[in-house]
N, C-alpha and C. Protein backbone atom coordinates (compact mmCIF):
# COMPACT_ATOMS: atom_id res chain seq x y z
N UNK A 1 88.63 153.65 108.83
CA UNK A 1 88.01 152.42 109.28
C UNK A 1 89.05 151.62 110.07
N UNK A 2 88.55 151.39 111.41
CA UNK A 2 89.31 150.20 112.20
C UNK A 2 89.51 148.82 111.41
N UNK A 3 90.31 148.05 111.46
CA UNK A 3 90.59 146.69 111.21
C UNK A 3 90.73 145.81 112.14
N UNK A 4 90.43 144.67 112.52
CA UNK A 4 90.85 144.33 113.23
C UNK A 4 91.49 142.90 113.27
N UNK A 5 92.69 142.68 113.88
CA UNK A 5 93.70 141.83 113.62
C UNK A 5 93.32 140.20 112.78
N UNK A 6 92.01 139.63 113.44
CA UNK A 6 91.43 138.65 112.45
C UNK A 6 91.13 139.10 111.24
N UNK A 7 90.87 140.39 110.99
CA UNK A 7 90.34 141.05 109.43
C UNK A 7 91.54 140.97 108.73
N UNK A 8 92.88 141.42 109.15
CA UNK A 8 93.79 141.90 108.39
C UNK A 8 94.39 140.64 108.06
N UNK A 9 94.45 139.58 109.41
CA UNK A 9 95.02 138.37 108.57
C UNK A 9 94.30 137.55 108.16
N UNK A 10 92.98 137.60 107.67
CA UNK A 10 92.08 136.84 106.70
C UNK A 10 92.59 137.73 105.22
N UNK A 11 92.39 138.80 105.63
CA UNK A 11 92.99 138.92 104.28
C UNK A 11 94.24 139.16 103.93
N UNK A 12 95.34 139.14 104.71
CA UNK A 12 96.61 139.45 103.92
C UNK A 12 96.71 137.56 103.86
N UNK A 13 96.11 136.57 104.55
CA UNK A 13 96.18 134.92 103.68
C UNK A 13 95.15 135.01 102.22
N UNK A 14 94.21 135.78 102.28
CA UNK A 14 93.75 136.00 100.76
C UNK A 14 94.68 136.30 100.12
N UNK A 15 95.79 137.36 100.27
CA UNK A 15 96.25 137.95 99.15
C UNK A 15 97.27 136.87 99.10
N UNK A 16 97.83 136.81 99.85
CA UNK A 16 99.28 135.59 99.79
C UNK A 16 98.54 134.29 99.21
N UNK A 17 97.76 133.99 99.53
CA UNK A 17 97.71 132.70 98.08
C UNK A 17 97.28 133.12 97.26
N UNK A 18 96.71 133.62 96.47
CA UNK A 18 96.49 134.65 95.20
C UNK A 18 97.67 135.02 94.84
N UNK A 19 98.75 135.84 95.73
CA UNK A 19 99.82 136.04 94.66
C UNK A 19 100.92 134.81 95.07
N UNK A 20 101.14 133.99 95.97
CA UNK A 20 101.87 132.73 95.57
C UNK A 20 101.31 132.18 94.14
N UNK A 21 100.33 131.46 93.94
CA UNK A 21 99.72 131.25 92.84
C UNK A 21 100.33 132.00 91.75
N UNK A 22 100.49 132.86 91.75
CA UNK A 22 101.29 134.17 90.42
C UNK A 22 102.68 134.11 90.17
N UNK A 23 103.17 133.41 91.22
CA UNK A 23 104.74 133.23 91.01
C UNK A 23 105.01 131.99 90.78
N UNK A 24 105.51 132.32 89.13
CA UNK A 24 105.91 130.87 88.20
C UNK A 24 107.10 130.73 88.44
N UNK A 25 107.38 129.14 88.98
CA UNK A 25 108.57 129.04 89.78
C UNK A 25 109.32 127.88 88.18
N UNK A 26 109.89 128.48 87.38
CA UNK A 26 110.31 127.98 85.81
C UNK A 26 112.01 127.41 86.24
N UNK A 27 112.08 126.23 86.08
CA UNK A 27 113.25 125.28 86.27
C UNK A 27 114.30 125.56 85.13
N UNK A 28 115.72 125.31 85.43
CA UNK A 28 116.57 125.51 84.51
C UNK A 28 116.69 124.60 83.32
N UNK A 29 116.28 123.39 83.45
CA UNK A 29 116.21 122.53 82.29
C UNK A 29 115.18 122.76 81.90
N UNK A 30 113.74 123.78 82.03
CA UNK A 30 112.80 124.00 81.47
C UNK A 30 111.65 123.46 81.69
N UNK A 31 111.97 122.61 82.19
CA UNK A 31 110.59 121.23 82.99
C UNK A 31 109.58 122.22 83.78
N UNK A 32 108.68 121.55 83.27
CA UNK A 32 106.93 122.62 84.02
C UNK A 32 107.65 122.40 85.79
N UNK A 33 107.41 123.54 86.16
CA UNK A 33 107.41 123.20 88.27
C UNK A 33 106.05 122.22 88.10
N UNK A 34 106.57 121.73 89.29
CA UNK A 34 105.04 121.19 90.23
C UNK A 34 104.25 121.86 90.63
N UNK A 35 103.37 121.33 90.45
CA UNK A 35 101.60 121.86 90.77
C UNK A 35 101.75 121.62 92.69
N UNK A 36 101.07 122.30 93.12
CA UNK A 36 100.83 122.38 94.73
C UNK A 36 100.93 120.92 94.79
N UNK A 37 99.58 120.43 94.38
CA UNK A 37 99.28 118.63 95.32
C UNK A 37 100.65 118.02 94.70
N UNK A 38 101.18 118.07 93.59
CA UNK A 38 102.25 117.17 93.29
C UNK A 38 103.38 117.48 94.06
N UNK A 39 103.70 118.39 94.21
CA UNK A 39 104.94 119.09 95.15
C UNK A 39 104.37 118.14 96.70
N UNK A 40 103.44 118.83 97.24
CA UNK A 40 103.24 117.70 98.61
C UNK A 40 103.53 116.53 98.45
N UNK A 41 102.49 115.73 97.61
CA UNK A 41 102.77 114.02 97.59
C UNK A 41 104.11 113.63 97.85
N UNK A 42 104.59 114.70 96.43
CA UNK A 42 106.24 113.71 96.08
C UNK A 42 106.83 114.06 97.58
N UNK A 43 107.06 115.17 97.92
CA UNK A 43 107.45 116.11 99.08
C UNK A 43 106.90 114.56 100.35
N UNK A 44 106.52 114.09 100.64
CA UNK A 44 105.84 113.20 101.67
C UNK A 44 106.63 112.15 101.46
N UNK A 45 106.62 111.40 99.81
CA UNK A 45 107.16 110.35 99.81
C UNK A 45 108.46 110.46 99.99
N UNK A 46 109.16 111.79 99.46
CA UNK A 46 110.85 111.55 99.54
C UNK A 46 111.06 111.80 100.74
N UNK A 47 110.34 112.79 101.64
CA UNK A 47 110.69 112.87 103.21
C UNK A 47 110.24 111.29 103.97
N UNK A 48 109.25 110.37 103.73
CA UNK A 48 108.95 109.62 104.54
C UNK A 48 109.31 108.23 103.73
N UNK A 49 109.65 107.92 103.01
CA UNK A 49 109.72 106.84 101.83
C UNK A 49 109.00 106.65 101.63
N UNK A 50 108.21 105.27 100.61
CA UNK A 50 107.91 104.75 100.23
C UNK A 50 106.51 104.38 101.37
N UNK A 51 105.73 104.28 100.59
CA UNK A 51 104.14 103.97 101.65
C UNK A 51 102.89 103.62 100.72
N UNK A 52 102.06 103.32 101.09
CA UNK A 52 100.64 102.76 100.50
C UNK A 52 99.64 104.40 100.38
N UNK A 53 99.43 103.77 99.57
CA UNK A 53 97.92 105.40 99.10
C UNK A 53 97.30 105.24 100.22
N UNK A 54 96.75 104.62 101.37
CA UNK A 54 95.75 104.97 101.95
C UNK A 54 96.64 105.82 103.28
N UNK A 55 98.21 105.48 103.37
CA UNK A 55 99.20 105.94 104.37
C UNK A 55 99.13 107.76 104.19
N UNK A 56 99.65 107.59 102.19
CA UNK A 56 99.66 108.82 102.34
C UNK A 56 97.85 109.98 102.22
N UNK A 57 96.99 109.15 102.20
CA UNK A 57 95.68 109.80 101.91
C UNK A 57 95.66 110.37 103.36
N UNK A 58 95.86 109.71 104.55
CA UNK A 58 95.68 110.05 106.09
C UNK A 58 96.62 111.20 106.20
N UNK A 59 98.02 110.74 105.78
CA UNK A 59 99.27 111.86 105.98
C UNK A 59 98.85 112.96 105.45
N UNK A 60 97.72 113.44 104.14
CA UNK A 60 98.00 114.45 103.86
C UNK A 60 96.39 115.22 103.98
N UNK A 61 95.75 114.22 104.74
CA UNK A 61 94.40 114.80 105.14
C UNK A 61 93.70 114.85 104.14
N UNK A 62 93.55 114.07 102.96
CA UNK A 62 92.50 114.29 102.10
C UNK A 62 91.99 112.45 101.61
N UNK A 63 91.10 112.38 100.70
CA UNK A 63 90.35 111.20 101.29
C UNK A 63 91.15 110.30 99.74
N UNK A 64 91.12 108.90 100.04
CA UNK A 64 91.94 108.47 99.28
C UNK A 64 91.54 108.05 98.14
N UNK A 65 90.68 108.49 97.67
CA UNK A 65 89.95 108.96 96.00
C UNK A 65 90.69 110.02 95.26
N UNK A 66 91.03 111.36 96.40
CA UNK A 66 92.14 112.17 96.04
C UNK A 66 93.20 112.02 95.39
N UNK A 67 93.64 111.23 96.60
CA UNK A 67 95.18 110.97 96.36
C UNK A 67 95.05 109.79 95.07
N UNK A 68 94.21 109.00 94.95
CA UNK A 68 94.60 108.04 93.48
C UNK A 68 94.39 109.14 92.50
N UNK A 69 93.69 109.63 92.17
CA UNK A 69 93.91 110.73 91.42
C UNK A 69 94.97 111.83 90.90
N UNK A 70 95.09 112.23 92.03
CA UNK A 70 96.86 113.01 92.12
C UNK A 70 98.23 112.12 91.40
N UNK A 71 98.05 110.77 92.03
CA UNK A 71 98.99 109.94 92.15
C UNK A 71 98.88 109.38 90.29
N UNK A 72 97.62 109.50 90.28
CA UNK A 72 97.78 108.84 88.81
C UNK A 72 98.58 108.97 87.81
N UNK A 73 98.06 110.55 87.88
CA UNK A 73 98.74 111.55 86.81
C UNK A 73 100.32 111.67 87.11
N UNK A 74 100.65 111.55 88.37
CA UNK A 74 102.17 111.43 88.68
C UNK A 74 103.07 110.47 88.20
N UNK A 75 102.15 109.36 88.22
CA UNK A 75 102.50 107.73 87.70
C UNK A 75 102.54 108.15 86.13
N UNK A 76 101.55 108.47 85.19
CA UNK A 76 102.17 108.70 83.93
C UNK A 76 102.73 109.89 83.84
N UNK A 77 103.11 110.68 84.33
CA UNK A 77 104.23 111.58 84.05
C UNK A 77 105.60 110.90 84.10
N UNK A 78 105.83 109.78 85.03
CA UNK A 78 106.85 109.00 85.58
C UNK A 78 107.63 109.48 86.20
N UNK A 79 106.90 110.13 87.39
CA UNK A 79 107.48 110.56 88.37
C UNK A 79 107.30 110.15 89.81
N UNK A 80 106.49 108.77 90.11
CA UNK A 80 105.67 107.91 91.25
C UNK A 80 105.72 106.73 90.57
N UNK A 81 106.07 105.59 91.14
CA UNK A 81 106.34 104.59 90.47
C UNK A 81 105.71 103.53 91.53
N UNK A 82 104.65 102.76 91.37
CA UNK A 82 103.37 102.33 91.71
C UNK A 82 104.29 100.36 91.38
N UNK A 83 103.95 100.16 92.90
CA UNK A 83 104.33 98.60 93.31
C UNK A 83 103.10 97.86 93.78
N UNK A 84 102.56 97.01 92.97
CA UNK A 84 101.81 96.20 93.22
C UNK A 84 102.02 95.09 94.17
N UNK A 85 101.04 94.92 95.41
CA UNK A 85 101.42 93.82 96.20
C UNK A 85 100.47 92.41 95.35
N UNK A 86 101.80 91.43 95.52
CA UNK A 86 101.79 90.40 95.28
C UNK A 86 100.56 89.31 95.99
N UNK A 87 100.11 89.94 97.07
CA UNK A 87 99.12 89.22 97.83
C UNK A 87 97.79 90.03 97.90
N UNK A 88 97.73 91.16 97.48
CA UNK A 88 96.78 91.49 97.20
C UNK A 88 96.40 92.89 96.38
N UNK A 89 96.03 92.83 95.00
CA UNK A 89 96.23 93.40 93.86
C UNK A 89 95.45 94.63 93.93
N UNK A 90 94.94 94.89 94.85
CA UNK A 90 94.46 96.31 95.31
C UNK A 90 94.80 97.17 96.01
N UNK A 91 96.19 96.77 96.97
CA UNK A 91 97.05 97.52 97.63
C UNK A 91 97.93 97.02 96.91
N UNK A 92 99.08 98.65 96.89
CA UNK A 92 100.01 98.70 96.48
C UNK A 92 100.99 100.12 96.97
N UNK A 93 102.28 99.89 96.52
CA UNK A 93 103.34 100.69 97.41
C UNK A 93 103.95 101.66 96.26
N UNK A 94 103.95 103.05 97.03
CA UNK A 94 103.94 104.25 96.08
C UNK A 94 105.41 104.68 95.98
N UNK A 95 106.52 104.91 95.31
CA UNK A 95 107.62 105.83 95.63
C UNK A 95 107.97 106.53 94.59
N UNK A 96 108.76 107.29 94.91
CA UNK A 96 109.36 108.29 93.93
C UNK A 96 110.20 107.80 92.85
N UNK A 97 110.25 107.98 91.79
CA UNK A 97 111.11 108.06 90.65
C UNK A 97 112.35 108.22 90.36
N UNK A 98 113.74 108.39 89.98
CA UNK A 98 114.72 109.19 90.03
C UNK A 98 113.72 110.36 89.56
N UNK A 99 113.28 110.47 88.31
CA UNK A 99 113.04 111.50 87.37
C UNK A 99 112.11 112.52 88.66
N UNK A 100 110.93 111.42 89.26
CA UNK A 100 109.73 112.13 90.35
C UNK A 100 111.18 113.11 91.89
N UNK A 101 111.84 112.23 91.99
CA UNK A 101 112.79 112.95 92.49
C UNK A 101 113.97 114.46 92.25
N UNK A 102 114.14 114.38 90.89
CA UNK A 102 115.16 115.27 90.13
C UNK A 102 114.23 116.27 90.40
N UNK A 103 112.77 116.48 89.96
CA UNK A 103 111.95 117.27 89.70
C UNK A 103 111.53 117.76 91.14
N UNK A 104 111.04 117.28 92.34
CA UNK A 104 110.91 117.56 93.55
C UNK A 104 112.38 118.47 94.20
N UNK A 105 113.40 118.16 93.80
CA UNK A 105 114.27 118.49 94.52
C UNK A 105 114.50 119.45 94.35
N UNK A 106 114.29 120.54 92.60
CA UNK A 106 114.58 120.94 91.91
C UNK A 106 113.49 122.58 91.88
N UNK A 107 112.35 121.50 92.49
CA UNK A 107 111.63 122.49 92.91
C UNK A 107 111.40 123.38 93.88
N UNK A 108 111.86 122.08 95.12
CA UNK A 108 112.14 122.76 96.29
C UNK A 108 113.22 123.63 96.37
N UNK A 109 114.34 123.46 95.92
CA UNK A 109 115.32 124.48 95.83
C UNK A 109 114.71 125.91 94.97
N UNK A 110 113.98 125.89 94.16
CA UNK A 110 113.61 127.38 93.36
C UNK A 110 112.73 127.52 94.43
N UNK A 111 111.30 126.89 95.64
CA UNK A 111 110.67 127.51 96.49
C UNK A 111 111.81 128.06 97.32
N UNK A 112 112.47 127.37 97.61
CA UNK A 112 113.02 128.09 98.96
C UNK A 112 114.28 128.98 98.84
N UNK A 113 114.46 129.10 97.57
CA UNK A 113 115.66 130.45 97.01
C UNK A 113 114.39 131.62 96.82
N UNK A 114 113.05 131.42 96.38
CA UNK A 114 112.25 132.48 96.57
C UNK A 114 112.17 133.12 97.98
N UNK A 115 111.56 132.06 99.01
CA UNK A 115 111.41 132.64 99.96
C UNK A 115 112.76 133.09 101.09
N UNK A 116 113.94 133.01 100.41
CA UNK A 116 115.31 133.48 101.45
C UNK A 116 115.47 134.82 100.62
N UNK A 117 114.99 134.88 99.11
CA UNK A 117 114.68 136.22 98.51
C UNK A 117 114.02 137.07 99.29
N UNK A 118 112.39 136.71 99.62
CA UNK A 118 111.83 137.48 99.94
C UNK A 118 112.00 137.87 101.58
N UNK A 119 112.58 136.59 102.39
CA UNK A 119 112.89 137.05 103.96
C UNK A 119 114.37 137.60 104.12
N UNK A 120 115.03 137.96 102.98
CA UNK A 120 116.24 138.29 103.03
C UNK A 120 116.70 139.63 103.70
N UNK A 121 116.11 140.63 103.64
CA UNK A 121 115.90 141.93 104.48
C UNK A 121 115.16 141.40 105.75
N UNK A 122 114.72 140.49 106.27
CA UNK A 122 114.19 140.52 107.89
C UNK A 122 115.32 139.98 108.35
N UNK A 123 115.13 140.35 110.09
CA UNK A 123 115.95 139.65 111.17
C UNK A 123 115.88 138.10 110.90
N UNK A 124 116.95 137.16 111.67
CA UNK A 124 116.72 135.89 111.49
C UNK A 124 115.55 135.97 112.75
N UNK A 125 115.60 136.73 113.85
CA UNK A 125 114.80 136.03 114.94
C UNK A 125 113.25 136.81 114.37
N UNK A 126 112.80 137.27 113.33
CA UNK A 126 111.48 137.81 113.08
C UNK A 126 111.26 136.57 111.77
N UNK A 127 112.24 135.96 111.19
CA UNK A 127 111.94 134.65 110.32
C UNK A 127 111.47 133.58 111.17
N UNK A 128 112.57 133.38 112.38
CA UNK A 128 111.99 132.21 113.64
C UNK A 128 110.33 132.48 113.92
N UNK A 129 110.34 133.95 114.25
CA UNK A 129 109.04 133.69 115.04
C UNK A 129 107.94 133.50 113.86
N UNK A 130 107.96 134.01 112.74
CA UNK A 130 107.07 133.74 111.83
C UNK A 130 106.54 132.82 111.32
N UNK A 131 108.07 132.24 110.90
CA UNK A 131 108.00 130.18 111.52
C UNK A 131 107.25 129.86 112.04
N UNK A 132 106.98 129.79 113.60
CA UNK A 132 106.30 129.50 114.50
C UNK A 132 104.94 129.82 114.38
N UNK A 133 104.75 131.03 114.13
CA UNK A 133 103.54 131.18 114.24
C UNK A 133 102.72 130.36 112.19
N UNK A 134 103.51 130.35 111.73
CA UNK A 134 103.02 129.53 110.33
C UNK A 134 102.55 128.14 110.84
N UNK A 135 103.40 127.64 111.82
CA UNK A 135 103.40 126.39 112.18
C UNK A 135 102.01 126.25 113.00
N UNK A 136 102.09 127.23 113.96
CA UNK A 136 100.89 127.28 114.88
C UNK A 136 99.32 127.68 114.20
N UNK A 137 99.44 128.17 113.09
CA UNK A 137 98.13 128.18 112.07
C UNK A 137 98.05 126.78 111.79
N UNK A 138 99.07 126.33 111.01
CA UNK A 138 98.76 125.26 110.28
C UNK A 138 98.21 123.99 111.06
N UNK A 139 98.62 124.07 112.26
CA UNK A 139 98.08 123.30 113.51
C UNK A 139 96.85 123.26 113.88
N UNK A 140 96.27 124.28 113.81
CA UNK A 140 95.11 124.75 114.03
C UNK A 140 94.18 124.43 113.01
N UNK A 141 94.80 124.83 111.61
CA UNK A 141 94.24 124.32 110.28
C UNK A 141 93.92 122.60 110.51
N UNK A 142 94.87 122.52 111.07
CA UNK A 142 94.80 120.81 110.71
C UNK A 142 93.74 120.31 111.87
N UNK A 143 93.95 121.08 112.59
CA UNK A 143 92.79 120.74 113.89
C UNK A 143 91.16 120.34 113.27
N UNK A 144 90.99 122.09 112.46
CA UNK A 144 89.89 122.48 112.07
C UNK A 144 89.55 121.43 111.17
N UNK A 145 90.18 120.77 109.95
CA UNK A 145 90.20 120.07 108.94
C UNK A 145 89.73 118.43 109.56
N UNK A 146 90.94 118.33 110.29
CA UNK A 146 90.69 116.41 110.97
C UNK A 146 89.86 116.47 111.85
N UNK A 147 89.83 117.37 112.91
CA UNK A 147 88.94 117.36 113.98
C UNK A 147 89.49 116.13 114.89
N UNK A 148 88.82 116.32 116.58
CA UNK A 148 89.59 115.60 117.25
C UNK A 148 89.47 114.01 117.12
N UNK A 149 88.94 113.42 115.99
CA UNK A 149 89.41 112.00 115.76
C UNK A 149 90.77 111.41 115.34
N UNK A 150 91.23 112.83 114.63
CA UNK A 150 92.30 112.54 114.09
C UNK A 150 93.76 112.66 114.64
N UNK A 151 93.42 113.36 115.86
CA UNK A 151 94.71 113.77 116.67
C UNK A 151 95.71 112.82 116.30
N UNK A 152 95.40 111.54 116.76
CA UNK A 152 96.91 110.71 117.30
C UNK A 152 97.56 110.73 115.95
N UNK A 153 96.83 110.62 114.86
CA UNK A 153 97.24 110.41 113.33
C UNK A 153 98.03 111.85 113.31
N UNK A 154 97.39 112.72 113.59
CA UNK A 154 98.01 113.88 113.61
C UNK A 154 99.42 114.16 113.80
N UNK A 155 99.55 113.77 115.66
CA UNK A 155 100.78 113.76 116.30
C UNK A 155 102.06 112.52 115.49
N UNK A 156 101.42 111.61 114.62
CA UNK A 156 102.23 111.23 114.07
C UNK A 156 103.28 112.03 112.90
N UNK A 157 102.63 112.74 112.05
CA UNK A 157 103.10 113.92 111.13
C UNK A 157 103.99 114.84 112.27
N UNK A 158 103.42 114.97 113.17
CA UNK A 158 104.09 115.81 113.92
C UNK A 158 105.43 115.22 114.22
N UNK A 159 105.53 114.38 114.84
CA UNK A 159 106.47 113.46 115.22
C UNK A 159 107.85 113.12 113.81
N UNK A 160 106.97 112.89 112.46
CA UNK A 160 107.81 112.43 111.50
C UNK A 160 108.33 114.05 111.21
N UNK A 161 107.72 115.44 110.96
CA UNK A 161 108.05 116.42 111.04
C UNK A 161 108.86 116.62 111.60
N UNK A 162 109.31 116.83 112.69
CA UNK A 162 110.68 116.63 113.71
C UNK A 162 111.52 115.74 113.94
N UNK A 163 111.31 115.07 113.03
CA UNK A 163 112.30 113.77 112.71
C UNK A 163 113.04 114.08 111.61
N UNK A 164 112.52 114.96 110.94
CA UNK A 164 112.87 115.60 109.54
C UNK A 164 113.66 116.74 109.40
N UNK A 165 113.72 117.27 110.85
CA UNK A 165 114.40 118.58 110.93
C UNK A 165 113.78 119.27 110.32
N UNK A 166 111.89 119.46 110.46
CA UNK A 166 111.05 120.40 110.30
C UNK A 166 110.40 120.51 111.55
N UNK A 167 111.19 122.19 112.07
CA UNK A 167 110.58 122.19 114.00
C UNK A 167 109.03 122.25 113.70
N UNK A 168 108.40 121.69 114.38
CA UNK A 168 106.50 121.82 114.65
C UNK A 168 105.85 122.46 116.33
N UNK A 169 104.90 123.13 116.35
CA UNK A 169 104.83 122.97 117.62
C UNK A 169 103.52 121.20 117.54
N UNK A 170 102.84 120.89 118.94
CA UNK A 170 102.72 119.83 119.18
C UNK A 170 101.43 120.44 118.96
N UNK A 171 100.28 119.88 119.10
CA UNK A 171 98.88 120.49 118.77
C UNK A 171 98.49 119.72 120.12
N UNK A 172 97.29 119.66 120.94
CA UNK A 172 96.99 119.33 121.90
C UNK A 172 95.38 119.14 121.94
N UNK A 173 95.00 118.23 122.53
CA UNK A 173 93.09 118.46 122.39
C UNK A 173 92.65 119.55 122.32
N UNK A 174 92.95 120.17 123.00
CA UNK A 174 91.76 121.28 123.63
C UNK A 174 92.48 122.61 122.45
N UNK A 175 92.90 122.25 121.26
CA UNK A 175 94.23 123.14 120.51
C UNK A 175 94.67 123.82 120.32
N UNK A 176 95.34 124.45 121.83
CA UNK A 176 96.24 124.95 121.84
C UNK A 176 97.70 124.18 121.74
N UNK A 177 99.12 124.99 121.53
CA UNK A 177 99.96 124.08 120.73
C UNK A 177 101.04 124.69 122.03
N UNK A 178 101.44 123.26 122.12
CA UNK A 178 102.99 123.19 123.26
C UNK A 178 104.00 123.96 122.16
């Protein structure tokens, strides 16, 4: 049976989140890893500081019922530490923890000692391009997800992304990516 190149990478992204999901990423002081959405949030706030739930509900494309939710459980873990504005008691300013920090940092270092594990036998220039092309899905993802209302909000992530010394390509209306 022929395959053909959309077939094979619909499903080799089936299998790769199915078995990401399988790999328990277990910390040296023993502390549970982060769950996906908690790893992003915190991951947002320590890359961008400190911001309002509805900042990061836009930043991370999901609606901001979500994110109080996410955020809640982060807040009693005591790892998001929730600032009430003084002028108005329904907005308020989100940041990280030491502890929400120790644990983010801690995590990211066991993700990304996995994945220099697993790209450790490739070329660096077949890691670059893979890069790229991860980047250029996720662009597309994000296209598909916000749709073109959301662009400029978009190009902002983009923008703070490369401010971060995380290369992006640029996404464009019509979305294809500079």
């Amino acid at each position: 049976m022929d395959i053909s190149g959309t077939e094979r990478v619909e499903w080799a992204l089936t299998v790769l989140v199915r078995r990401a999901d399988q790999v328990y990423i277990q910390s040296e002081n023993g502390a549970r890893p982060l769950e996906r959405a908690a790893y992003l949030i915190m991951g947002r706030l320590f890359d961008s500081g400190p911001c309002r739930m509805g900042d990061l509900a836009d930043a991370s494309l999901v609606t901001s019922s979500t994110v109080s939710r996410q955020v809640s459980g982060l807040v009693a873990d005591g790892y998001i530490h929730k600032e009430f504005d003084d002028r108005d008691r329904r907005a308020c300013r989100l940041s990280l923890t030491e502890r929400g920090t120790t644990a983010l940092l801690d995590t990211r270092a066991r993700r990304r000692e996995i994945v220099r594990t697993l790209l450790s036998t490739w070329a660096d220039e077949d890691i670059v391009k893979f890069a790229d092309l991860l980047d250029q899905l996720n662009a597309g993802l994000d296209d598909l997800v916000a749709g073109p209302e959301r662009l400029p909000r978009k190009q902002e992530m983009v923008d703070h992304r490369r401010a971060t010394g995380i290369a992006v390509p640029t996404p464009t209306l019509n979305g294809r990516v500079n």
